[in-house]
PDB file of N, CA and C in Angstrom:
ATOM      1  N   UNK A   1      18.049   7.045 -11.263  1.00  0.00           N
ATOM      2  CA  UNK A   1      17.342   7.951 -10.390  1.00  0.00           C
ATOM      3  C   UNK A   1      15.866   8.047 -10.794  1.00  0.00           C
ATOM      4  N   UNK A   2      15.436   8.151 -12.053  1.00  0.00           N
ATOM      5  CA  UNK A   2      14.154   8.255 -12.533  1.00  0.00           C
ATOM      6  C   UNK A   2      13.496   7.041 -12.520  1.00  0.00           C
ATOM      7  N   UNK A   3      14.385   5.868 -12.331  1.00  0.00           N
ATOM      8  CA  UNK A   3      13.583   4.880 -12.465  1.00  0.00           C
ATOM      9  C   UNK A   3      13.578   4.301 -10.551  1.00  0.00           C
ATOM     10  N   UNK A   4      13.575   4.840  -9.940  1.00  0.00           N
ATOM     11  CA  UNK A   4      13.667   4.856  -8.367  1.00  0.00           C
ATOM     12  C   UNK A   4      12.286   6.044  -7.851  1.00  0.00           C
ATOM     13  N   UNK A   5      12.377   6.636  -8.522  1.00  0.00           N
ATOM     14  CA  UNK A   5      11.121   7.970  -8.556  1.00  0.00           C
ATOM     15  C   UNK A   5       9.811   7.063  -8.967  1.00  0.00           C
ATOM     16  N   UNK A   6       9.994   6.677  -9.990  1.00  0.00           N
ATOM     17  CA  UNK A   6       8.785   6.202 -10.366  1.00  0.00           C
ATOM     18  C   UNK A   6       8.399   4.969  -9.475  1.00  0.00           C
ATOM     19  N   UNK A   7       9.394   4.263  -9.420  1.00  0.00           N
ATOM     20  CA  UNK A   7       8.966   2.928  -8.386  1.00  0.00           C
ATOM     21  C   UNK A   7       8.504   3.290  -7.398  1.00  0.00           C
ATOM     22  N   UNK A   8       8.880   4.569  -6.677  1.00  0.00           N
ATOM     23  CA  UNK A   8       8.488   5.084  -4.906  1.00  0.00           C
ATOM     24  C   UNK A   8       6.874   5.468  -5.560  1.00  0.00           C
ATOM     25  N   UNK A   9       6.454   6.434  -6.975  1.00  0.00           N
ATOM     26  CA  UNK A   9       5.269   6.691  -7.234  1.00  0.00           C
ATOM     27  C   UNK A   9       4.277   5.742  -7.150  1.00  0.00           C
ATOM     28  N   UNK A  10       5.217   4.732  -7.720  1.00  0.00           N
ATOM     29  CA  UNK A  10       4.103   3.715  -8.137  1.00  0.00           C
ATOM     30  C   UNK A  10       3.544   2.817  -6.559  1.00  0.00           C
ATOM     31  N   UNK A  11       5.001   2.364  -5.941  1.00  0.00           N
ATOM     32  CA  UNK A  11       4.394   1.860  -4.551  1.00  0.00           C
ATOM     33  C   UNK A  11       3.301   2.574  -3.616  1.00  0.00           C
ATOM     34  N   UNK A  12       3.473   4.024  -3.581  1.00  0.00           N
ATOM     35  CA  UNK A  12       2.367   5.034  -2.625  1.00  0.00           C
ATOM     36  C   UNK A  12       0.870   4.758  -4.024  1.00  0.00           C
ATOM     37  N   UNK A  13       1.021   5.109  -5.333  1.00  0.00           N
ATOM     38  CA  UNK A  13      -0.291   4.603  -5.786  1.00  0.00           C
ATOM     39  C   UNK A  13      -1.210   3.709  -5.355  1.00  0.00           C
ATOM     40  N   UNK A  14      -0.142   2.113  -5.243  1.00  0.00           N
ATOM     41  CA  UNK A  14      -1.002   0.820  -4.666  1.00  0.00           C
ATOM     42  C   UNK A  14      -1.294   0.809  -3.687  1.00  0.00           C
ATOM     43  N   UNK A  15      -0.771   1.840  -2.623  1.00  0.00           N
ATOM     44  CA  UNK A  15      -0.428   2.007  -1.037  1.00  0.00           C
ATOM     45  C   UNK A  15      -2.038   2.617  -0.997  1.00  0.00           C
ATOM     46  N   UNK A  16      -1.922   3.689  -1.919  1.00  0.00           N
ATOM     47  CA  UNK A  16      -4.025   4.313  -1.707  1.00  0.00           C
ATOM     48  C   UNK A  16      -4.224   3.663  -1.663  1.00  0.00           C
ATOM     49  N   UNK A  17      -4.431   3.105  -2.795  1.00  0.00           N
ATOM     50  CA  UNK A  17      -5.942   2.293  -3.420  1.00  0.00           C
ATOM     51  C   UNK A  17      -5.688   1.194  -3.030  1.00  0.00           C
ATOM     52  N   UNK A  18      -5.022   0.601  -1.989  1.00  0.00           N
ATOM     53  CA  UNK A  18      -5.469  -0.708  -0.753  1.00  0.00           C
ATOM     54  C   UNK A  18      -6.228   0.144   0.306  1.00  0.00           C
ATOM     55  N   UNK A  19      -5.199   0.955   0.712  1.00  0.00           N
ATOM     56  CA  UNK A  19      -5.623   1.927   1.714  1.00  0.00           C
ATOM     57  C   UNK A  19      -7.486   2.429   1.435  1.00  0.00           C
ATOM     58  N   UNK A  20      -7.507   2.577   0.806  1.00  0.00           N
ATOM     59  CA  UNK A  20      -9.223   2.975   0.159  1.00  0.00           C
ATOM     60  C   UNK A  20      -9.835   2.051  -0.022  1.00  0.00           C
ATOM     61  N   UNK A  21      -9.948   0.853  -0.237  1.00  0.00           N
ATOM     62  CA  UNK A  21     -10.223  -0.367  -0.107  1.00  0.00           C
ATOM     63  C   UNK A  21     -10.646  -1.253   1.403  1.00  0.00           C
ATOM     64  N   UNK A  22      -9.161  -0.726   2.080  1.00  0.00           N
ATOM     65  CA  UNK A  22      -9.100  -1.023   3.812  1.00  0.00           C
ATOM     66  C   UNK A  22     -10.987  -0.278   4.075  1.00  0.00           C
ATOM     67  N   UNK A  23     -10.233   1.293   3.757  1.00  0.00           N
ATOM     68  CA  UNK A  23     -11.834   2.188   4.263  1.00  0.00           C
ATOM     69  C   UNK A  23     -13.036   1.480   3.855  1.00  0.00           C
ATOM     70  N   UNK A  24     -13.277   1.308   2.785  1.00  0.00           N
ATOM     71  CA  UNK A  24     -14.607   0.791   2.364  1.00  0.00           C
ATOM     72  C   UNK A  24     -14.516  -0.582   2.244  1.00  0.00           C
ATOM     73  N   UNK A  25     -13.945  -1.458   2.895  1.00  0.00           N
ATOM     74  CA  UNK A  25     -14.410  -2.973   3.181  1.00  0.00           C
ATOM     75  C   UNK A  25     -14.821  -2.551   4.513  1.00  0.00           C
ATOM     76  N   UNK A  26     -16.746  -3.838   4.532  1.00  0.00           N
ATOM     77  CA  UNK A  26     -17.040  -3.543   5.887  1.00  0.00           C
ATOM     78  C   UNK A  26     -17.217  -5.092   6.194  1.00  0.00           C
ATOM     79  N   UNK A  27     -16.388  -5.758   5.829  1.00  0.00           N
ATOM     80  CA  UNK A  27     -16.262  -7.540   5.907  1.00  0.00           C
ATOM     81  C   UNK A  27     -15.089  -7.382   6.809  1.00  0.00           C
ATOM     82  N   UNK A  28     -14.982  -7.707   8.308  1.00  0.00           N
ATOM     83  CA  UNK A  28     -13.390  -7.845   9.077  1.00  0.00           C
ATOM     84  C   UNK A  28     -12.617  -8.632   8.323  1.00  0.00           C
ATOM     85  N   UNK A  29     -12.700  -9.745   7.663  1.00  0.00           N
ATOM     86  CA  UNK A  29     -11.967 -10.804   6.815  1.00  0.00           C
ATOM     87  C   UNK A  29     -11.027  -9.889   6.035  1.00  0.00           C
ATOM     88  N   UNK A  30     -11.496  -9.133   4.828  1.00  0.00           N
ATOM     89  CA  UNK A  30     -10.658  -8.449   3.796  1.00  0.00           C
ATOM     90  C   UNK A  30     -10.457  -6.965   4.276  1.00  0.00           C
ATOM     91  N   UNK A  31     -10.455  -6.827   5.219  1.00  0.00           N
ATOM     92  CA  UNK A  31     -10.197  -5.356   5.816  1.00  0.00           C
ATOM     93  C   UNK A  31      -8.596  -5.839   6.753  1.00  0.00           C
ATOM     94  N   UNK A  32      -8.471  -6.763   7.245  1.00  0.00           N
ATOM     95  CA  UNK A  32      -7.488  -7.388   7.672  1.00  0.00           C
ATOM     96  C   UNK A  32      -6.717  -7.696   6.680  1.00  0.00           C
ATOM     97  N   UNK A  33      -6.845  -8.189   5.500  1.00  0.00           N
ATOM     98  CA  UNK A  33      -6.362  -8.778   4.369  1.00  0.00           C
ATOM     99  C   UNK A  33      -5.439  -8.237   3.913  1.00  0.00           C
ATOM    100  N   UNK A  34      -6.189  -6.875   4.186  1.00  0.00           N
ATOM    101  CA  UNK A  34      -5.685  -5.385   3.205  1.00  0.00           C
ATOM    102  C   UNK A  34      -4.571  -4.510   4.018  1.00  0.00           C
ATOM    103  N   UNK A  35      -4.925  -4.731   4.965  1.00  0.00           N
ATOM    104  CA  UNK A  35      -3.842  -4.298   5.967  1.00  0.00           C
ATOM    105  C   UNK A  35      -2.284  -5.309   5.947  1.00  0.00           C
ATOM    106  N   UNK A  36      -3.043  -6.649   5.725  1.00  0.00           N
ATOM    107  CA  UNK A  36      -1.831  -7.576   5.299  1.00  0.00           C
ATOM    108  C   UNK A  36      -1.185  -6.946   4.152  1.00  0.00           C
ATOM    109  N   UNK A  37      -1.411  -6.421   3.154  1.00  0.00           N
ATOM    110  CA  UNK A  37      -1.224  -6.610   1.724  1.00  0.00           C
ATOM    111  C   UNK A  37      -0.670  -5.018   1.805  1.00  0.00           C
ATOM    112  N   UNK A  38      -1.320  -4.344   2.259  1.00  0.00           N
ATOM    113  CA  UNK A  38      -0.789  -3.097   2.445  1.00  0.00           C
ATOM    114  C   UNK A  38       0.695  -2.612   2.732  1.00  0.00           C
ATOM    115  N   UNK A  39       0.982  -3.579   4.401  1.00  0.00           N
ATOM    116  CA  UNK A  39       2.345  -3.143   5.047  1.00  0.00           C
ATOM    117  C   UNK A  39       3.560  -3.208   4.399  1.00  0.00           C
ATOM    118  N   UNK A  40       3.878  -4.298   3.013  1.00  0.00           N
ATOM    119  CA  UNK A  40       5.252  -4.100   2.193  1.00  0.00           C
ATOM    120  C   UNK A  40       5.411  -2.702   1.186  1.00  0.00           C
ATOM    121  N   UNK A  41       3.934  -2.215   0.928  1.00  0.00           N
ATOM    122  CA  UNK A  41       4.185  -0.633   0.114  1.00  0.00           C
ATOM    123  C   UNK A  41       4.546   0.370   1.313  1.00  0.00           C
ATOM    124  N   UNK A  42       3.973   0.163   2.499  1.00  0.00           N
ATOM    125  CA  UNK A  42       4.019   1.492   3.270  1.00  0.00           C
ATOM    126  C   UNK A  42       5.638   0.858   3.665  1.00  0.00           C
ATOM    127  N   UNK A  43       6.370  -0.145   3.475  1.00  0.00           N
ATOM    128  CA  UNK A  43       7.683  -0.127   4.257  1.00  0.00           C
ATOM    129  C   UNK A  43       8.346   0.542   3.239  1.00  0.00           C
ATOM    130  N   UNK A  44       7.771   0.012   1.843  1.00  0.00           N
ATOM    131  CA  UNK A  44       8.535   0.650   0.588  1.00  0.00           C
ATOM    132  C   UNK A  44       8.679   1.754   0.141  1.00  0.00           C
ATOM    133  N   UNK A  45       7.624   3.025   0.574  1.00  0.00           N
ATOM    134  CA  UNK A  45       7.574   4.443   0.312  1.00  0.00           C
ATOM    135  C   UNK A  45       8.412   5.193   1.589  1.00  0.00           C
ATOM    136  N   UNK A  46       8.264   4.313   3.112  1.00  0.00           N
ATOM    137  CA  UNK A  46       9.397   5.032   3.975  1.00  0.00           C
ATOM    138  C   UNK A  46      10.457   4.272   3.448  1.00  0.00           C
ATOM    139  N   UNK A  47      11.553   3.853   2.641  1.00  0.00           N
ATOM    140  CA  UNK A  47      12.544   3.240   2.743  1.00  0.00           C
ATOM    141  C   UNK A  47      12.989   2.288   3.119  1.00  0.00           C
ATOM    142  N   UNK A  48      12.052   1.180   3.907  1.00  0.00           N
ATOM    143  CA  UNK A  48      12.091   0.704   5.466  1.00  0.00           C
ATOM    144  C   UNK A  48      11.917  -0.694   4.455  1.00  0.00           C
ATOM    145  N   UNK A  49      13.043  -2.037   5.185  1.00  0.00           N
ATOM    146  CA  UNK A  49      13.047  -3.159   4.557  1.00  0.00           C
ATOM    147  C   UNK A  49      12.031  -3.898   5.543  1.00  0.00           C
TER     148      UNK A  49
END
């Protein structure tokens, strides 16, 4: 259980700080990138495969 807690912590952590990254890239290239790179944490903090 604690080690399921921490994994959900840790996925929404990387989930910001792409997410904050997305915000402040003003290159369309890596702002897209990030949105790529982003969508497997945000499936991983809703539960969602």
């Amino acid at each position: 259980m604690t080690i399921m807690i921490l994994y959900y912590i840790m996925a929404a952590f990387f989930g910001v700080v792409l997410l904050w990254n997305f915000v402040k890239s003003k290159d369309v290239q890596k702002a897209i990138l990030y949105l790529v790179i982003l969508m497997p944490f945000v499936l991983r903090v809703f539960r969602l495969k």
